[in-house]
C-alpha atoms as a PDB file:
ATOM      1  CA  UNK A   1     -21.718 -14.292   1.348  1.00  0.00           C
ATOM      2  CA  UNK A   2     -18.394 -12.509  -0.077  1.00  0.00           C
ATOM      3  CA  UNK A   3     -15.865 -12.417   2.268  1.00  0.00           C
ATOM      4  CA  UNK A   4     -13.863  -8.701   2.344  1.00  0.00           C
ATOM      5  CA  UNK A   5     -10.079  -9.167   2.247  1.00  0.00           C
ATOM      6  CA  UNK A   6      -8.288  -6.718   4.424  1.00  0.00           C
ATOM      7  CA  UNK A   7      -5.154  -5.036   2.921  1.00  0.00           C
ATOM      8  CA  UNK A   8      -2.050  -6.591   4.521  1.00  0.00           C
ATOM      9  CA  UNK A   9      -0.114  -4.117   6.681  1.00  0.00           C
ATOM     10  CA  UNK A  10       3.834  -3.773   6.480  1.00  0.00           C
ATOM     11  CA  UNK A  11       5.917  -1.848   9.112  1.00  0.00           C
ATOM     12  CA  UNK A  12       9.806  -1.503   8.881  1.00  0.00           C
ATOM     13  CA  UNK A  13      12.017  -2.257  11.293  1.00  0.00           C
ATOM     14  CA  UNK A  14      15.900  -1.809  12.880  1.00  0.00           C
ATOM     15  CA  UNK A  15      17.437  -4.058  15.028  1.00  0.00           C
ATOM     16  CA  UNK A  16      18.805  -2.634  18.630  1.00  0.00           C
ATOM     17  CA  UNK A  17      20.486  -5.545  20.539  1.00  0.00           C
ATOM     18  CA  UNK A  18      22.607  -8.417  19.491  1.00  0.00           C
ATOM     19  CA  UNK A  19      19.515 -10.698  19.555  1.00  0.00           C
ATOM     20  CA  UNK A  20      17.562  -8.360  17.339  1.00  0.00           C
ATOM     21  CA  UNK A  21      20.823  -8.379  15.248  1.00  0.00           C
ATOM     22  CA  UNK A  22      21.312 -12.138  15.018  1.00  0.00           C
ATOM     23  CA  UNK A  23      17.641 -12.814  14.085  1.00  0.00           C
ATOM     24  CA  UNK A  24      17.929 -10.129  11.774  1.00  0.00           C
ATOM     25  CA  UNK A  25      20.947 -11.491   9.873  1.00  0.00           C
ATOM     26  CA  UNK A  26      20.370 -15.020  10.111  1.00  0.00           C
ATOM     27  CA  UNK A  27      16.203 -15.118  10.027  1.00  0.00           C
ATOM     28  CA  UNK A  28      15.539 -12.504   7.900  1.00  0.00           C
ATOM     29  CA  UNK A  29      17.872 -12.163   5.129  1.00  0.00           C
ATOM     30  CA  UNK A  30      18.748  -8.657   6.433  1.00  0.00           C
ATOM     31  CA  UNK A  31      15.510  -7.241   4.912  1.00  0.00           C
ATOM     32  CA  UNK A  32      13.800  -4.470   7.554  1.00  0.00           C
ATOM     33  CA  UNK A  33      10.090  -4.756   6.115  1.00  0.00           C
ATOM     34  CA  UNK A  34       7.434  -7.421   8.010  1.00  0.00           C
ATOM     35  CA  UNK A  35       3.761  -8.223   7.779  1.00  0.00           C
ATOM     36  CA  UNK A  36       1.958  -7.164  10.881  1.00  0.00           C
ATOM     37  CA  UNK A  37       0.271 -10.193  11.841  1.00  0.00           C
ATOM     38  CA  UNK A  38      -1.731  -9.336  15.135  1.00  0.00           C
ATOM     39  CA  UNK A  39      -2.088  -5.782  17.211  1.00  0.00           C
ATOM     40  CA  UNK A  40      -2.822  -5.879  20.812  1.00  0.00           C
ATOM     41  CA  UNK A  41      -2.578  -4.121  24.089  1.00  0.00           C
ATOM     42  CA  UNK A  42       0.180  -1.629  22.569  1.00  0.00           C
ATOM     43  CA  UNK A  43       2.050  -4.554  20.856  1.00  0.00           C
ATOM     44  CA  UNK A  44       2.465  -5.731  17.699  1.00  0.00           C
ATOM     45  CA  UNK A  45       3.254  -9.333  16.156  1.00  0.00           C
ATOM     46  CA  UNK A  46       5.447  -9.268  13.201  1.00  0.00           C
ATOM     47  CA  UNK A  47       6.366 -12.196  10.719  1.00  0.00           C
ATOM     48  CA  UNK A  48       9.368 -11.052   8.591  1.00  0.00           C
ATOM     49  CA  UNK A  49       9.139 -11.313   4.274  1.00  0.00           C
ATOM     50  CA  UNK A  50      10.735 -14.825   4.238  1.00  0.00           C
ATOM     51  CA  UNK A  51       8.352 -16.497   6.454  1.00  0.00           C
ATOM     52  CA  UNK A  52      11.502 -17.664   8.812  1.00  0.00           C
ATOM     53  CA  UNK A  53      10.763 -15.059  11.942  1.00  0.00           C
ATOM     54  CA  UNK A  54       8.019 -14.403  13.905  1.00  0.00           C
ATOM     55  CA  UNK A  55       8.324 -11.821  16.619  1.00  0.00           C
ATOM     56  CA  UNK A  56       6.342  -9.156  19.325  1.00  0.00           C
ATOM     57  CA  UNK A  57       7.084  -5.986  19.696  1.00  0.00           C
ATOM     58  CA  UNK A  58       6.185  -3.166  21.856  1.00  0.00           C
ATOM     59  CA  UNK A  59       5.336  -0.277  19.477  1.00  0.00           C
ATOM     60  CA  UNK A  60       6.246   2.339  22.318  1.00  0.00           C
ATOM     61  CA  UNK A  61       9.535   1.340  23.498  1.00  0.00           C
ATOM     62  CA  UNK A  62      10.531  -1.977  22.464  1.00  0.00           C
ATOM     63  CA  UNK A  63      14.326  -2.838  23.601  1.00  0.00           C
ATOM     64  CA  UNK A  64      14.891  -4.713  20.947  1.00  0.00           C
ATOM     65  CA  UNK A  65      13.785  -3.337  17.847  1.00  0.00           C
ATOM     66  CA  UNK A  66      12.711  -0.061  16.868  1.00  0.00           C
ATOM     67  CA  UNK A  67       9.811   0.974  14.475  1.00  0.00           C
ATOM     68  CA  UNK A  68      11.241   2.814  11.070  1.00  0.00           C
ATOM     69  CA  UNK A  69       8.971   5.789  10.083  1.00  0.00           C
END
């Protein structure tokens, strides 16, 4: 049986706070794009390009970060 691969999913990001800012700087070479990873109950886990961040965020209203369009 053939396994179907599903297309990986990219959103882009902008950091809000100083801890969004640090991790973003430090973690993930200041790049905004990051695999989506796992989508639940109006959150989504993110793993940044360089492999070096993993993080949840609320796709509504997420103090932290916000979603780039």
């Amino acid at each position: 049986m053939m396994m179907k691969k599903e297309k990986t999913k990219f959103v882009c990001v902008s950091p809000l706070s100083n801890k969004a800012r640090y991790h973003f700087h430090l973690h993930m070479d200041n790049l905004h794009s990051c695999r989506v990873k796992d989508e639940k109950d109006g959150k989504i886990y993110l793993e940044s390009l360089n492999k070096q961040h993993y993080f949840w965020i609320d796709k509504n209203s997420d103090k932290n970060w916000k979603i780039e369009k």
